[in-house]
Protein backbone atom coordinates (compact mmCIF):
# COMPACT_ATOMS: atom_id res chain seq x y z
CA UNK A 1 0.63 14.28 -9.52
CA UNK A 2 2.00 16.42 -6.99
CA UNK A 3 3.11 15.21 -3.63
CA UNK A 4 2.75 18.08 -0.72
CA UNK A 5 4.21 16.76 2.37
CA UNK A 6 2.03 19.12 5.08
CA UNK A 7 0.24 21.88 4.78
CA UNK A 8 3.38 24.46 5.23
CA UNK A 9 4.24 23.14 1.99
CA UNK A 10 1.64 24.44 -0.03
CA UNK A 11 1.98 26.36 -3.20
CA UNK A 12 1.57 29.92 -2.56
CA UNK A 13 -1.83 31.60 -2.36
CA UNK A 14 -3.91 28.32 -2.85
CA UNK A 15 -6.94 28.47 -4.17
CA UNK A 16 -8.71 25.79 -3.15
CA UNK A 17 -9.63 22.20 -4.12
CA UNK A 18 -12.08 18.68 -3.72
CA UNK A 19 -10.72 16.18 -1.38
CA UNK A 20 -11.10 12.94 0.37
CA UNK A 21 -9.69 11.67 3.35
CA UNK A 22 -8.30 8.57 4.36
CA UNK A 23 -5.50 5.54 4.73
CA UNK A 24 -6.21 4.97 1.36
CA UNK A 25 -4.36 1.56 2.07
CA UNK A 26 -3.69 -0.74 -0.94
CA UNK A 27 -5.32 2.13 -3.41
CA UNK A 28 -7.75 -0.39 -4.42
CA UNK A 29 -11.26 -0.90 -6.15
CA UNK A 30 -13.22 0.96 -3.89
CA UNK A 31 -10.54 3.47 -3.52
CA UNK A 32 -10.83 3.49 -7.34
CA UNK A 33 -14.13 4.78 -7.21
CA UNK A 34 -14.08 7.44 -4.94
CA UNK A 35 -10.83 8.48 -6.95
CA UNK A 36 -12.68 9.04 -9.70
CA UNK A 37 -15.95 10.77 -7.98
CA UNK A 38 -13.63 13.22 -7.00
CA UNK A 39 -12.13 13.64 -10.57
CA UNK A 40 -15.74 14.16 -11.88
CA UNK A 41 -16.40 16.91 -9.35
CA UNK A 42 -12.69 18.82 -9.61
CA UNK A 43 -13.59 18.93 -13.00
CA UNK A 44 -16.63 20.61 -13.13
CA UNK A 45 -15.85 23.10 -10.46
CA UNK A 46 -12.32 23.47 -12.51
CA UNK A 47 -10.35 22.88 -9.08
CA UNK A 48 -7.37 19.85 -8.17
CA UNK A 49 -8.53 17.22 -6.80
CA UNK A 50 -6.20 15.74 -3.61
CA UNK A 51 -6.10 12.82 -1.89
CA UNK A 52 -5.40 13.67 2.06
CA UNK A 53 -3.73 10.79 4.07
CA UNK A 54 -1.33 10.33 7.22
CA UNK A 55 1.92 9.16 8.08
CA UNK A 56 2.14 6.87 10.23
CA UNK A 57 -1.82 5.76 9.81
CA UNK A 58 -3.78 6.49 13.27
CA UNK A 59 -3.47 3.12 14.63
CA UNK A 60 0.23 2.74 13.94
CA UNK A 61 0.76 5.67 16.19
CA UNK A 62 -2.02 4.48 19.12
CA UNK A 63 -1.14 1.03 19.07
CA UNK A 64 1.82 -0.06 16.67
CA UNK A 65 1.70 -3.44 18.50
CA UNK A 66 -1.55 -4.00 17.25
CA UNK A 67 -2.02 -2.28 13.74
CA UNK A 68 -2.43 -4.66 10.79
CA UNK A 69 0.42 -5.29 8.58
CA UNK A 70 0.26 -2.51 5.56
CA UNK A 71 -1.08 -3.32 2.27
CA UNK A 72 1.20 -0.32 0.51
CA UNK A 73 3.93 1.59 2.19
CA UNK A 74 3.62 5.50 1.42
CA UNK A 75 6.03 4.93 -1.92
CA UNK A 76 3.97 2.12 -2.92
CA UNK A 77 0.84 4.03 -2.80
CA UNK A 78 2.55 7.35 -5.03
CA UNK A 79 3.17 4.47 -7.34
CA UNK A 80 -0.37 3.33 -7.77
CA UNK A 81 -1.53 6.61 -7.57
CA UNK A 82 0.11 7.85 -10.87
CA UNK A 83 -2.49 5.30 -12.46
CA UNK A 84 -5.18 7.66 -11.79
CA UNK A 85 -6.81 11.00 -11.69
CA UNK A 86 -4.85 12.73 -8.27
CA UNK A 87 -3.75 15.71 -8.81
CA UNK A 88 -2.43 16.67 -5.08
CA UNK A 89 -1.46 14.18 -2.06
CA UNK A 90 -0.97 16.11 1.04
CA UNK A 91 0.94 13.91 3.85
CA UNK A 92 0.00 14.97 7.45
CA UNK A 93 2.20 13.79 9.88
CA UNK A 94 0.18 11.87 12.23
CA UNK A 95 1.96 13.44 14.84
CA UNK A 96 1.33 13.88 19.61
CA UNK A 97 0.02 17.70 18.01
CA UNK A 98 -2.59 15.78 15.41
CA UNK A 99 -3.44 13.42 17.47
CA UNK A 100 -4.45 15.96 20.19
CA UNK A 101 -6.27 18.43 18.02
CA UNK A 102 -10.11 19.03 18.54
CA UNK A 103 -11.96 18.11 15.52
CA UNK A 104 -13.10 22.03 15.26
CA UNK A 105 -9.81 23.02 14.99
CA UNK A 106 -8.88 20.44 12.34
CA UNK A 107 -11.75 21.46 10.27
CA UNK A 108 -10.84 25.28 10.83
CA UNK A 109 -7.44 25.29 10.15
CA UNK A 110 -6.83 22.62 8.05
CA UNK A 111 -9.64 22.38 5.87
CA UNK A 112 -10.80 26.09 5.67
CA UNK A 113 -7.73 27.85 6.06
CA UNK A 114 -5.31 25.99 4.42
CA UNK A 115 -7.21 23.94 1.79
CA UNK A 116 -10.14 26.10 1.00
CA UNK A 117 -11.69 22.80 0.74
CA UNK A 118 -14.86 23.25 -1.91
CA UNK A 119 -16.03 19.58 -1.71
CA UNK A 120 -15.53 16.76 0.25
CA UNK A 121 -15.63 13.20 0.19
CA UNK A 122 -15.61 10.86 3.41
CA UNK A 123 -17.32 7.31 4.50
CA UNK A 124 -20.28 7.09 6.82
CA UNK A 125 -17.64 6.11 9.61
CA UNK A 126 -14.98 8.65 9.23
CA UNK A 127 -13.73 9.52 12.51
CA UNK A 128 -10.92 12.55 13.58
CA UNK A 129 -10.02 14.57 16.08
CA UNK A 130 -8.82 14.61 19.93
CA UNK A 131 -10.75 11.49 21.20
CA UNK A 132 -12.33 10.78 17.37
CA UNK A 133 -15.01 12.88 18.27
CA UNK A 134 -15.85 14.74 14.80
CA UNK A 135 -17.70 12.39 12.48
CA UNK A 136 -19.65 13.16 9.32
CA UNK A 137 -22.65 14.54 11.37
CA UNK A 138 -20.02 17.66 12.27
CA UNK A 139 -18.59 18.26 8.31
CA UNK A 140 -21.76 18.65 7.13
CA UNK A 141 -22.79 21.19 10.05
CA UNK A 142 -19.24 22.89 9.32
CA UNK A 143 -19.38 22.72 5.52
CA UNK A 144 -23.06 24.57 5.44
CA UNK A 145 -21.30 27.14 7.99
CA UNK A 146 -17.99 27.86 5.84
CA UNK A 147 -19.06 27.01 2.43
CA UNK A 148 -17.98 23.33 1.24
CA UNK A 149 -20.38 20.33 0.53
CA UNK A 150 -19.91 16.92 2.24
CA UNK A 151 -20.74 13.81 0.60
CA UNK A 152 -20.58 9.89 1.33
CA UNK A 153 -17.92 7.39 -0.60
CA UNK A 154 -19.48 5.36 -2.83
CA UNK A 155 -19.90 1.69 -1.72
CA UNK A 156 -18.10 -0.07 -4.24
CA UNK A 157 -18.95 -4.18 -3.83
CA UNK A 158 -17.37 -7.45 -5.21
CA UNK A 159 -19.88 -10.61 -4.74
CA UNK A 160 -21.97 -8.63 -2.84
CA UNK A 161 -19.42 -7.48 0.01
CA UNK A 162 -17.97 -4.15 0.23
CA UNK A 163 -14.30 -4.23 -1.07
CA UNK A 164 -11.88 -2.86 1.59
CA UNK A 165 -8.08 -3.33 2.75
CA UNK A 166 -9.03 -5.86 5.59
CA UNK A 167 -10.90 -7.74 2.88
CA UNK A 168 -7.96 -8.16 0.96
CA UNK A 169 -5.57 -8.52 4.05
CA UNK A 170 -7.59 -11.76 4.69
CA UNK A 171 -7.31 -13.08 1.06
CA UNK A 172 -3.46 -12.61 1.11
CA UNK A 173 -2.91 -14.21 4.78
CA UNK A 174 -4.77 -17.69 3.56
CA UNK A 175 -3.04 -17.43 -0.39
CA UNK A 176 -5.44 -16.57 -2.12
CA UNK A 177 -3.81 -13.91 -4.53
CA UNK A 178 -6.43 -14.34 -7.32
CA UNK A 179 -9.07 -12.75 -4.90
CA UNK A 180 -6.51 -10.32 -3.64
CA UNK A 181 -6.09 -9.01 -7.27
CA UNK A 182 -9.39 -8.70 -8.36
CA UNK A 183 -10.04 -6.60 -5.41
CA UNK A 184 -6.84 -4.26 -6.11
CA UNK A 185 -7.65 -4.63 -9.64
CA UNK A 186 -4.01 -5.86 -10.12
CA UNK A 187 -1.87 -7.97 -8.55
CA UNK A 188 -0.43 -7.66 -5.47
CA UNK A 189 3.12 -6.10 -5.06
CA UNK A 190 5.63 -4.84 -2.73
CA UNK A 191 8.71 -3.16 -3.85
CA UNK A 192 12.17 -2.52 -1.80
CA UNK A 193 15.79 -2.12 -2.78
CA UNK A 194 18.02 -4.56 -3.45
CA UNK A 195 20.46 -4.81 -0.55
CA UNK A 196 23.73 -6.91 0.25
CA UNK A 197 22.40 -9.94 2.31
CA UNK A 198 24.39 -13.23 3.65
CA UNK A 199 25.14 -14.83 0.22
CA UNK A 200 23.72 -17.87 1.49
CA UNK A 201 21.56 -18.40 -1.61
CA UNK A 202 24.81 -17.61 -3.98
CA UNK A 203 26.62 -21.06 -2.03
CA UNK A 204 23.29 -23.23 -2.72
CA UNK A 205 23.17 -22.26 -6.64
CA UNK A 206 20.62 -20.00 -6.35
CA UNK A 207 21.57 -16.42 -5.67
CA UNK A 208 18.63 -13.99 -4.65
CA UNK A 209 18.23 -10.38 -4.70
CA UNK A 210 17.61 -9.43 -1.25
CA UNK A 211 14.90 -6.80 -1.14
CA UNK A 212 14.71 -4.10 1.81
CA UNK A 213 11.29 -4.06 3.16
CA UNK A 214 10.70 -1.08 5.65
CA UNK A 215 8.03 -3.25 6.77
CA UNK A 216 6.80 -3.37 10.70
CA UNK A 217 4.99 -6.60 9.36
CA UNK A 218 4.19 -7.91 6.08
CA UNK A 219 0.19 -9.08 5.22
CA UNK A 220 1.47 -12.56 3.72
CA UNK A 221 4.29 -15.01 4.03
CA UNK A 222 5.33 -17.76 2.35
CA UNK A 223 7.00 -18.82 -1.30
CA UNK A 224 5.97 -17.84 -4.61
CA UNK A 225 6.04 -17.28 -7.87
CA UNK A 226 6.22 -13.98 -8.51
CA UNK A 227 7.13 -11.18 -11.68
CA UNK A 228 9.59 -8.36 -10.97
CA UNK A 229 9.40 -4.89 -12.51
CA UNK A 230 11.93 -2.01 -12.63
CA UNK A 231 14.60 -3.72 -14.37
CA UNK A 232 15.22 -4.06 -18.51
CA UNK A 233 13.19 -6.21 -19.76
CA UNK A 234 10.61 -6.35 -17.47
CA UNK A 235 8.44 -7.97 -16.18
CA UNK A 236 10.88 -11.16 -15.26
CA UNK A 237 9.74 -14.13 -13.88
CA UNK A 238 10.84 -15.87 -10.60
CA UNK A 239 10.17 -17.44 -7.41
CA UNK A 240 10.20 -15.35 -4.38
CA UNK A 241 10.62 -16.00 -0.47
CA UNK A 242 8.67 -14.14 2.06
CA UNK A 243 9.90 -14.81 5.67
CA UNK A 244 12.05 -15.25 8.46
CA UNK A 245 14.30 -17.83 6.91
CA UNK A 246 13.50 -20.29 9.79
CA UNK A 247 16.09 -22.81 8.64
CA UNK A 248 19.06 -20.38 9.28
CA UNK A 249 17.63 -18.73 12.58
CA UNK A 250 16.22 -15.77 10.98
CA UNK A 251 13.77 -13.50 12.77
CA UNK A 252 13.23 -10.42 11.00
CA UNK A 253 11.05 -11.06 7.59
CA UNK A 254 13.11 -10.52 4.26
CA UNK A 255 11.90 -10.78 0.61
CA UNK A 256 14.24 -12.90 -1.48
CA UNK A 257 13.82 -13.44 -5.04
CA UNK A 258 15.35 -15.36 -7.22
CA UNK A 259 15.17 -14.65 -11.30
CA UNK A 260 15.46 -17.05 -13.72
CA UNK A 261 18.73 -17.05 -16.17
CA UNK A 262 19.51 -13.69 -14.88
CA UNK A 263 23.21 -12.73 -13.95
CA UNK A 264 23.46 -8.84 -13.65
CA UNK A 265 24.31 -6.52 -10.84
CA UNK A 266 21.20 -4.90 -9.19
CA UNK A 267 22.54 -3.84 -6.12
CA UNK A 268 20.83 -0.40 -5.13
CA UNK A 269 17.83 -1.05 -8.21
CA UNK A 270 14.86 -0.35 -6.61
CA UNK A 271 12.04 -3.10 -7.73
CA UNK A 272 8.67 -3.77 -7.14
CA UNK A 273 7.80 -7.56 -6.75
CA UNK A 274 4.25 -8.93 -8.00
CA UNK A 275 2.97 -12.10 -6.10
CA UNK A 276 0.97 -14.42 -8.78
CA UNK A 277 0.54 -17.33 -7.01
CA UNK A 278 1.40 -19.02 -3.67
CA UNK A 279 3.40 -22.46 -3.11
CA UNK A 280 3.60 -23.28 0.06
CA UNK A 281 4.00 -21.92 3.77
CA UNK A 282 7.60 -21.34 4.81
CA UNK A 283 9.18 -24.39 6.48
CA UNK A 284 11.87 -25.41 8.96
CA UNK A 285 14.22 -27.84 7.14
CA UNK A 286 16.66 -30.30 9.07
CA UNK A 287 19.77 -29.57 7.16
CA UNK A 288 20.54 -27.04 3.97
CA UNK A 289 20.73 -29.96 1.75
CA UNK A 290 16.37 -30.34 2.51
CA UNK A 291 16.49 -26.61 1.89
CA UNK A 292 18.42 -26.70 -1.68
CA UNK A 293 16.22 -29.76 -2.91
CA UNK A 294 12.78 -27.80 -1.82
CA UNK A 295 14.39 -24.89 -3.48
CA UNK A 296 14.94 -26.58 -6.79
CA UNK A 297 11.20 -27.71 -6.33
CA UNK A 298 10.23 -24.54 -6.30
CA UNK A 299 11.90 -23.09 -9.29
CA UNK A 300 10.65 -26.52 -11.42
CA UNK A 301 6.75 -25.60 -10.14
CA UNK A 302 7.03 -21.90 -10.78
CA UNK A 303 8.53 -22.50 -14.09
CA UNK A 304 5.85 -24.91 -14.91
CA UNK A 305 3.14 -22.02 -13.99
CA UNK A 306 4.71 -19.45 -16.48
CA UNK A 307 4.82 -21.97 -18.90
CA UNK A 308 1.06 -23.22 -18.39
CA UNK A 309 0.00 -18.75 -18.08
């Protein structure tokens, strides 16, 4: 899979491809199945098939304050990518110049010029362009005028509801990680770092590997039991905290895990966390002595899951 980061950087003399456009957030079922209706079609018209998405996503850059907390930062979603039939992502920066560009234009210059898009694949409510004004009505018009057919996503439904990134956003704000994972078709997981933190988990006997988020906001919270990948031996089981640490005055949300009978140096190892199964809510404890007997709780339940899965 190739990863094109605008359309200045692609390969010389291009020669055209099938795409889809989106936020592709989470890169799950649904986005499973228009993955691979656009790997049937690149194949028969012998052409790569690329994903098109945007950094930051539209309603980051209109209204950070109110965007939902990301499923998949942009190196979480190369990751679950590489599972699948991509052959290009292109990363537009979603930019004052992209936001203010007519919808003609995009199609023109983007699409035409620069892609030689040959096929197309977009949902019923696609919107883009200065003031969202081109829709699916326009690519159709412009893909009979320069050449490139324009076709709806699949619906792709789960107990008769379409799957989708809010509808998994929702599962992992109550708990409810089972439901979460059968809509990604995998458990959840977020992946970081590890970065120097305050030791305080080292002085109560149960040292963490603090994990660098890059997150505005995170779509769950809480403790877990969890499964971390990206170091030997993988995966390893432990129990994981996702908060602000409201014991200690924290405000900004941190992912600390802590791995069973595990004693090695993973400063700077980048990891990717899995969430199997949720505890309990993060709490406000009286004094750190509360805090080290919850903690101990914690490690004694999520033990008890791995030993009972």
């Amino acid at each position: 899979m190739q990863f094109i980061r605008g359309t200045v950087n692609l390969p010389r003399g291009y020669q055209g491809c099938v795409a889809t456009i989106g936020n592709f957030d989470g890169i799950h079922l649904g986005h499973q199945a228009v993955i691979g209706q656009l790997a049937e079609e690149a194949a028969d018209l012998r052409l790569p098939s690329m994903l098109i998405s945007f950094e930051p996503q539209p309603m980051e850059y209109f209204q950070p304050d109110k965007a939902p907390a990301r499923l998949t930062r942009l190196r979480e979603k190369l990751q679950a990518l590489r599972r699948f039939s991509v052959d290009q992502v292109l990363c537009l920066s979603f930019n004052r110049a992209l936001a203010q560009m007519p919808a003609e234009l995009f199609i023109k210059d983007i699409l035409v010029d620069a892609l030689k898009i040959k096929y197309l694949v977009v949902g019923d409510d696609f919107r883009f362009g200065k003031d969202r004004v081109g829709d699916f009505t326009m690519l159709k018009k412009a893909g009979e005028q320069f050449g490139f057919q324009v076709v709806n996503m699949h619906t792709f439904s789960i107990d008769g509801e379409r799957v989708s990134s809010t509808r998994i956003r929702k599962a992992l704000e109550v708990g409810d990680l089972p439901s979460a994972a059968r809509l990604l078709g995998r458990e959840y997981r977020m992946s970081g770092r590890v970065v120097h933190g305050e030791k305080l988990g080292r002085e109560l006997g149960f040292p963490t590997a603090n994990i660098e988020l890059h997150r505005r906001a995170t779509p769950l919270q809480g403790i877990f039991v969890v499964e971390v990948y990206g170091l030997e031996g993988e995966p390893l089981p432990g129990v994981a905290s996702l908060g602000t640490r409201p014991t200690v005055g924290g405000t900004k949300a941190i992912l600390e895990v802590f791995l069973f009978d595990f004693e090695r140096d993973i400063y700077g190892e980048h990891l990717q966390v899995g969430f199997l199964k949720k505890l309990r809510d993060e709490e406000n404890y009286d004094s750190l002595e509360a805090l080290t007997t919850q903690i101990q709780k914690d490690v004694d339940h999520a033990k008890a899951y791995f030993k009972n899965n």
